[in-house]
Protein backbone atom coordinates (compact mmCIF):
# COMPACT_ATOMS: atom_id res chain seq x y z
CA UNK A 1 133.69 156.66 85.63
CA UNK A 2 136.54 156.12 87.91
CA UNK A 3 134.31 154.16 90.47
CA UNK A 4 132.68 152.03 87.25
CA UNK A 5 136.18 151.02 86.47
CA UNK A 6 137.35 149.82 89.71
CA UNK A 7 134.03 148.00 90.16
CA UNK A 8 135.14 146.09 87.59
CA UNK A 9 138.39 145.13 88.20
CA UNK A 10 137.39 144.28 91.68
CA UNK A 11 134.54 142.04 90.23
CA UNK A 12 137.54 140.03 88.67
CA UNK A 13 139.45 139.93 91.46
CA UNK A 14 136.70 138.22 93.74
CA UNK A 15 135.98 136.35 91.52
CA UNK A 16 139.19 135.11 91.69
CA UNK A 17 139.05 134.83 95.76
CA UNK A 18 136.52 132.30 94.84
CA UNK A 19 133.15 134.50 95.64
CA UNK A 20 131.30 134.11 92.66
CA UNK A 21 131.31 131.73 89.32
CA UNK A 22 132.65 132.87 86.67
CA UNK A 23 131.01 135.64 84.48
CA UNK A 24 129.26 133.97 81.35
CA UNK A 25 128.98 137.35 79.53
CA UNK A 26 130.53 141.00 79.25
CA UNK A 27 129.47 143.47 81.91
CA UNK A 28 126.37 145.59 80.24
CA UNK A 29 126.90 149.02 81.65
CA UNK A 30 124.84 152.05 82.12
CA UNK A 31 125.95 154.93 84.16
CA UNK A 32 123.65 158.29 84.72
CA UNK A 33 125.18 161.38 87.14
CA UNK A 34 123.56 159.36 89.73
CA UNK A 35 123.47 156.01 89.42
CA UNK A 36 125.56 153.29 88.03
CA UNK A 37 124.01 149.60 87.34
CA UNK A 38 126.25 146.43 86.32
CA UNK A 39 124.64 143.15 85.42
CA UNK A 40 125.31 139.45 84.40
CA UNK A 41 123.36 136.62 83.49
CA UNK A 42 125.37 134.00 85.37
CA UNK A 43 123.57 132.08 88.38
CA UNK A 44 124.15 134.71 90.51
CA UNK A 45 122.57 138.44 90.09
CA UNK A 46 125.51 141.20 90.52
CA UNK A 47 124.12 144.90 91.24
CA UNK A 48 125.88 148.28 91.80
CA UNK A 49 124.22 151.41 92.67
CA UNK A 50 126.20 154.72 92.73
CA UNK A 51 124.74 157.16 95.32
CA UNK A 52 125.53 160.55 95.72
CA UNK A 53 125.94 162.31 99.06
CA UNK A 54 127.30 165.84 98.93
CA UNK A 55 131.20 165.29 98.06
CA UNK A 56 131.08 161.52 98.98
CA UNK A 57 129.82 159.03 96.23
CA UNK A 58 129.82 155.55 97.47
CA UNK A 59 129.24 152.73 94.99
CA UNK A 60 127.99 149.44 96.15
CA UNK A 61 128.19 145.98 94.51
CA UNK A 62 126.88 143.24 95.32
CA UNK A 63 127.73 139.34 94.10
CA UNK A 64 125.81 136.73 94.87
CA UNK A 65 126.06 136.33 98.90
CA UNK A 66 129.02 138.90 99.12
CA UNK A 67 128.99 142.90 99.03
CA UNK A 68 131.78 145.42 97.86
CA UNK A 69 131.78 149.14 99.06
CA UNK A 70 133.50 151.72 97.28
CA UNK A 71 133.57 155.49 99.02
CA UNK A 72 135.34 158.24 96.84
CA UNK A 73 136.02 160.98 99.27
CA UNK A 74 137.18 163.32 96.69
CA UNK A 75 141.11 163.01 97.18
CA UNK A 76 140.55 159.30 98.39
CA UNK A 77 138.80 155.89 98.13
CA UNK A 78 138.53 153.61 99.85
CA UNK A 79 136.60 149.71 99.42
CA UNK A 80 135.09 147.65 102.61
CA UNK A 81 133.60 144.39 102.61
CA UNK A 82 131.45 144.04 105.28
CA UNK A 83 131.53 140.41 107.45
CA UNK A 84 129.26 138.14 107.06
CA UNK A 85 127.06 138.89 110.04
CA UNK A 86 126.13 142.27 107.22
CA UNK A 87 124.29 139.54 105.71
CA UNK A 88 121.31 138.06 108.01
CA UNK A 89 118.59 140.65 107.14
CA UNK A 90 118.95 139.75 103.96
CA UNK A 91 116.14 137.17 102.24
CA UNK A 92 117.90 134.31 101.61
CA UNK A 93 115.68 131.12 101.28
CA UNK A 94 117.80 127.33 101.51
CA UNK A 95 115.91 124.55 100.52
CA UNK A 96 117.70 120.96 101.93
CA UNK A 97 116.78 118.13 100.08
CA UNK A 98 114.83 116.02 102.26
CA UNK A 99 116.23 111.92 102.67
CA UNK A 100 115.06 108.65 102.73
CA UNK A 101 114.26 107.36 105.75
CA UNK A 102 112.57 103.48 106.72
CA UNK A 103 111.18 102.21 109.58
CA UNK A 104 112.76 100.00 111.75
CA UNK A 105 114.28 101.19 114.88
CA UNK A 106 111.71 101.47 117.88
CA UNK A 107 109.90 99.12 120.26
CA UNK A 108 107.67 96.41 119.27
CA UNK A 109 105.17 93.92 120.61
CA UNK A 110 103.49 91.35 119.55
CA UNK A 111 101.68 87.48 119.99
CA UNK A 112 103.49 84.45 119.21
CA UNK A 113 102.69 81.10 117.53
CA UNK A 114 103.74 78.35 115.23
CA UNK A 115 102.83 75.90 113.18
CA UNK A 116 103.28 72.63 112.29
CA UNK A 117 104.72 70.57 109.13
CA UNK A 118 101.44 71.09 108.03
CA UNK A 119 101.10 74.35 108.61
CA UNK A 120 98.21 74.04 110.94
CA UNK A 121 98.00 76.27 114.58
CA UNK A 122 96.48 73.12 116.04
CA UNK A 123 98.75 70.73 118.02
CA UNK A 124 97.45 67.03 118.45
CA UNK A 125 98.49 63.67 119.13
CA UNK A 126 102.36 63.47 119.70
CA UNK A 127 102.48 67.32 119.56
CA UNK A 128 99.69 68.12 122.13
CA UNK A 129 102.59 69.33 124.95
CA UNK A 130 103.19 72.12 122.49
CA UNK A 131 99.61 73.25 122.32
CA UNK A 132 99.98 77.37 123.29
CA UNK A 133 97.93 79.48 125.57
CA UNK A 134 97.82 82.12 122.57
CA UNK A 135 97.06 85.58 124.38
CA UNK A 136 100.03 84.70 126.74
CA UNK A 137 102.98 84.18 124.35
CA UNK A 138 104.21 87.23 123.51
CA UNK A 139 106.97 88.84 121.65
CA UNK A 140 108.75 92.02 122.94
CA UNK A 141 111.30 93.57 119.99
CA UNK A 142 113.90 96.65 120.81
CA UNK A 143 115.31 97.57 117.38
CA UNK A 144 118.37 99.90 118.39
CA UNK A 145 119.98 100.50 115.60
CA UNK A 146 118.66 101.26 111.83
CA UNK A 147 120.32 102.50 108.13
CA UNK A 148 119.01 103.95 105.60
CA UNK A 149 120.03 103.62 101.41
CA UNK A 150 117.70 105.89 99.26
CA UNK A 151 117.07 104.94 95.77
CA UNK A 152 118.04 108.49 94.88
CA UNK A 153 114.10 110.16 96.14
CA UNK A 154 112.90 110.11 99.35
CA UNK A 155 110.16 107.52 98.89
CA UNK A 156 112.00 103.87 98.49
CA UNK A 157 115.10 102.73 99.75
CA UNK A 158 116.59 100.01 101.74
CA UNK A 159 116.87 99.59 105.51
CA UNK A 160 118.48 97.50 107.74
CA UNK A 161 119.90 97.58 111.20
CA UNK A 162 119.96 95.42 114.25
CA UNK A 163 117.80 94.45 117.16
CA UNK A 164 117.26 92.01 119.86
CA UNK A 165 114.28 89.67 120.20
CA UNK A 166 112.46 88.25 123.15
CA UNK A 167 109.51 85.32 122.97
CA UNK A 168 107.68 83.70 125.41
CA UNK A 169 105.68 80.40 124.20
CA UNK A 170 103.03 79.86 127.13
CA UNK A 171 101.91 75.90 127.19
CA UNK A 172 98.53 75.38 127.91
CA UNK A 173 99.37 71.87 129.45
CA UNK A 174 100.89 71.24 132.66
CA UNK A 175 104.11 70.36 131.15
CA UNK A 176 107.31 71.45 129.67
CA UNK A 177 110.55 70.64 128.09
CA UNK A 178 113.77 68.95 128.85
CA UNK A 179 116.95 67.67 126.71
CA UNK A 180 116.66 63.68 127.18
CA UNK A 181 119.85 62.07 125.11
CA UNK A 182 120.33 64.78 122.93
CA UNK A 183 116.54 65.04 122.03
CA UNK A 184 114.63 67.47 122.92
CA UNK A 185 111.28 66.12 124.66
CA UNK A 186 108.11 66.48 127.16
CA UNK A 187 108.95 67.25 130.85
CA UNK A 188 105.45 65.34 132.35
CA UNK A 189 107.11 65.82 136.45
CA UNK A 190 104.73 68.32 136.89
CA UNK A 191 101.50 66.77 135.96
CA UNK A 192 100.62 65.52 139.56
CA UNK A 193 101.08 69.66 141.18
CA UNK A 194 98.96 72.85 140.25
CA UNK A 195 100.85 74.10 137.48
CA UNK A 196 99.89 77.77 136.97
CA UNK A 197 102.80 79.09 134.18
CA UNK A 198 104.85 76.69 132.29
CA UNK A 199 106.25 78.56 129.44
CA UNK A 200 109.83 78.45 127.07
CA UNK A 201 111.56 81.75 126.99
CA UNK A 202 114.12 83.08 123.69
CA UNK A 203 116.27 85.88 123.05
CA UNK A 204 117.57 86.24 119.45
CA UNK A 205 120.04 89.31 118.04
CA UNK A 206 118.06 89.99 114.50
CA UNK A 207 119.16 91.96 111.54
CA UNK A 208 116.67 93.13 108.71
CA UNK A 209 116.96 93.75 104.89
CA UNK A 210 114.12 95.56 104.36
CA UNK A 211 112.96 97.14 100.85
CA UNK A 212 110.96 100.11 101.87
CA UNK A 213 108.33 101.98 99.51
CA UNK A 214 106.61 105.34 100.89
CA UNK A 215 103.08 106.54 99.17
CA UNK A 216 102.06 110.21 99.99
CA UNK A 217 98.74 110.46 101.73
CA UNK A 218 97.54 113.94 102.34
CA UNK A 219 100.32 115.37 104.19
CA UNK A 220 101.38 111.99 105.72
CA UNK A 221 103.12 109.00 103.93
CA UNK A 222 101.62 105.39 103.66
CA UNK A 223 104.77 102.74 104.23
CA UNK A 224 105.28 99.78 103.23
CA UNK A 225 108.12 96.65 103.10
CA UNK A 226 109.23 93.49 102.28
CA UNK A 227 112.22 91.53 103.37
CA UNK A 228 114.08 89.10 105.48
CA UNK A 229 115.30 89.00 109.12
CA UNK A 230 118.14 86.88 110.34
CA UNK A 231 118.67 86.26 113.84
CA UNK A 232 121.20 84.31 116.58
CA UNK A 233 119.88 82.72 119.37
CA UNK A 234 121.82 84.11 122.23
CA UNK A 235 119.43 82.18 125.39
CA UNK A 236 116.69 80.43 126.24
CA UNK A 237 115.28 79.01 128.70
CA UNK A 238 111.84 77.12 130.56
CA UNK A 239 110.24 78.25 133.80
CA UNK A 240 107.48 76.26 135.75
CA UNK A 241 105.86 78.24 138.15
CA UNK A 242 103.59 75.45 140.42
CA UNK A 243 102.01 74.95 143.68
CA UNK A 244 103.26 72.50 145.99
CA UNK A 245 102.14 73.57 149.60
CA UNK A 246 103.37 76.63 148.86
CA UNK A 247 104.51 78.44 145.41
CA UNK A 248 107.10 77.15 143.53
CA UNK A 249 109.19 78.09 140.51
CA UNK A 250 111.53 75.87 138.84
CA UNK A 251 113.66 77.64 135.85
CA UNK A 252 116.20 75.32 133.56
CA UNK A 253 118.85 77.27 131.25
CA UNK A 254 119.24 75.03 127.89
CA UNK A 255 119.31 75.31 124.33
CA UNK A 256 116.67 72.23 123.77
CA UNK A 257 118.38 71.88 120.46
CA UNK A 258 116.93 75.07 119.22
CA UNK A 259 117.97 76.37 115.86
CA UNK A 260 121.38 78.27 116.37
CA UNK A 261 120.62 80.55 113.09
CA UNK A 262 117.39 81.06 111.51
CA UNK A 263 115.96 83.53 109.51
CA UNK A 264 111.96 85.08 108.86
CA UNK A 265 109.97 87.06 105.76
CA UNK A 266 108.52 90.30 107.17
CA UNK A 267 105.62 92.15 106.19
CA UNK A 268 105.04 96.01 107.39
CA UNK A 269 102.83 98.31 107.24
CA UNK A 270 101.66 101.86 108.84
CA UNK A 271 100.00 105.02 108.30
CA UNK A 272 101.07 108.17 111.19
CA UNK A 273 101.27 106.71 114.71
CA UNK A 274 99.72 102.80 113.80
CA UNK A 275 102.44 100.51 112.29
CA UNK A 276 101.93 97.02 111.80
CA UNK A 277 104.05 93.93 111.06
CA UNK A 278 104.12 89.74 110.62
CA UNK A 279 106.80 87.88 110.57
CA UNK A 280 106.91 84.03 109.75
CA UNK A 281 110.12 81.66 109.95
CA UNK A 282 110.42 78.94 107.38
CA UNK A 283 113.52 77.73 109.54
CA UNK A 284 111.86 75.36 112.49
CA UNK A 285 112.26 76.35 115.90
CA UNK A 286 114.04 73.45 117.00
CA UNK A 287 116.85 71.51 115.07
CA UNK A 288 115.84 68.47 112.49
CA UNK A 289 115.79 65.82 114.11
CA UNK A 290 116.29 66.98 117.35
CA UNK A 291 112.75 68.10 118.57
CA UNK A 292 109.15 68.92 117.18
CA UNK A 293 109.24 70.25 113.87
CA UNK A 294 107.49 73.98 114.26
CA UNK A 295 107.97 77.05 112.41
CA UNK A 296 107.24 80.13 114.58
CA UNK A 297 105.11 83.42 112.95
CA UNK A 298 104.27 86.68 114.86
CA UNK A 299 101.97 89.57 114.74
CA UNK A 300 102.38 92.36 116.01
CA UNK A 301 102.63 96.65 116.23
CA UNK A 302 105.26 99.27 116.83
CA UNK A 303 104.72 100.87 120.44
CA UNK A 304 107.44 103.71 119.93
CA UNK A 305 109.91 104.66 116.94
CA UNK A 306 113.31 105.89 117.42
């Protein structure tokens, strides 16, 4: 009885220490010569069995994730409360819930085109210089950085980051492009030499705002997501690569009165390691006014994901 009552008390007093919640009903006793069992019906179970060794009883009880000893050694008793190491053969199972997370960040690559005011791929009359060698302009993506906002489940959520954004446009003429009073227009010096690569070059810093749903599969997801991209030009370029007696490249650093800011709708989609995604610009490539009017699109895949 003496061991019963301390039990108690000491039950209060971790309780107290901040062990366990608070009790939501009376202790329900039952004590035998042997054995002595305390319960309570609050989140936690709480135990105590009484064992009898010779002159030594020891009582233990445990709460929750913690563990009281009591050893009555006739004359004396004493209480331990072993460390926590005590507890890591014990089964205890921790479920973390598991977070929303989009696709963005990785490497991407792609092919490059645009089209014009009438939104048609073919380039004729005044805009024939712009006509593309297709398979050649490509577009090479590094998306660095990515964040994540779950709608409260792991299966939709926003996502947006930051990235930086390379193009080639390949011209299938022997021509390219030069700033001529403030106008962007045809470079036609090359015409009369072997012209082998004549191409305009971009970099643009991007950031996304991506909604992001995710459909289970099996035991894979199915993603999917909608959004814009904004993006800064931060270079550009043209490079003619020629033949005249010997190889020649010729590379001119300009803006050619390309669009400062601009922003694209992006599609994506992907199943395990195949991801897809096509982006299109409504913004032209070029200012109004200042050069062809051409609004850029690209189609591409995710190589790697970060």
């Amino acid at each position: 009885m003496r061991n019963l009552t301390l039990a108690i008390v000491l039950l209060f007093a971790s309780g107290a220490m901040g062990y366990a919640q608070s009790l939501e009903e009376s202790l329900k006793t039952l004590e035998t010569p042997d054995t002595t069992l305390a319960q309570t019906k609050s989140a936690e179970p709480i135990s105590a069995v009484d064992t009898t060794k010779s002159n030594i009883d020891t009582t233990r009880i445990r709460l929750g994730k913690r563990s009281i000893i009591i050893i009555d050694k006739g004359s004396t008793t004493s209480v331990e409360i072993p460390d926590k190491e005590d507890y890591r053969d014990w089964d205890i199972t921790y479920k973390e819930k598991r977070k929303f997370k989009g696709h963005w960040a990785g490497v991407e690559f792609g092919i490059n085109g645009y089209m014009n005011k009438n939104q048609s791929m073919i380039m004729k009359d005044d805009l024939a210089y712009m006509d593309l060698k297709q398979a050649r302009s490509w577009n090479f993506n590094i998306n660095f950085l990515q964040y994540n906002l779950g709608f409260g489940t792991d299966k939709a959520g926003i996502v947006t980051g930051m990235g930086i954004e390379f193009n080639n446009y390949h011209f299938s003429s022997e021509t390219s492009l030069k700033n001529q009073n403030g106008i962007t227009v045809v470079d036609s010096s090359y015409v009369d030499f072997n012209v082998t690569k004549s191409k305009l070059a971009t970099t643009y810093f991007t950031i996304p705002l991506l909604l992001e749903f995710q459909v289970p599969a099996g035991h894979h997801r199915i993603h999917f997501s909608t959004g814009v991209i904004g993006g800064v030009r931060l270079g550009s370029h043209t490079k003619v690569v020629y033949k005249d007696g010997g190889k020649e490249k010729r590379k001119n650093r300009d803006d050619f009165n390309l669009s400062t800011f601009r922003y694209g709708l992006t599609a994506r989609i992907g199943y395990r390691g195949l991801k897809l995604f096509a982006n299109y610009y409504p913004t032209s490539l070029f200012e109004k006014d200042k050069g062809p009017e051409l609004y850029p699109f690209t189609i591409g895949l995710t190589l790697i994901d970060f």
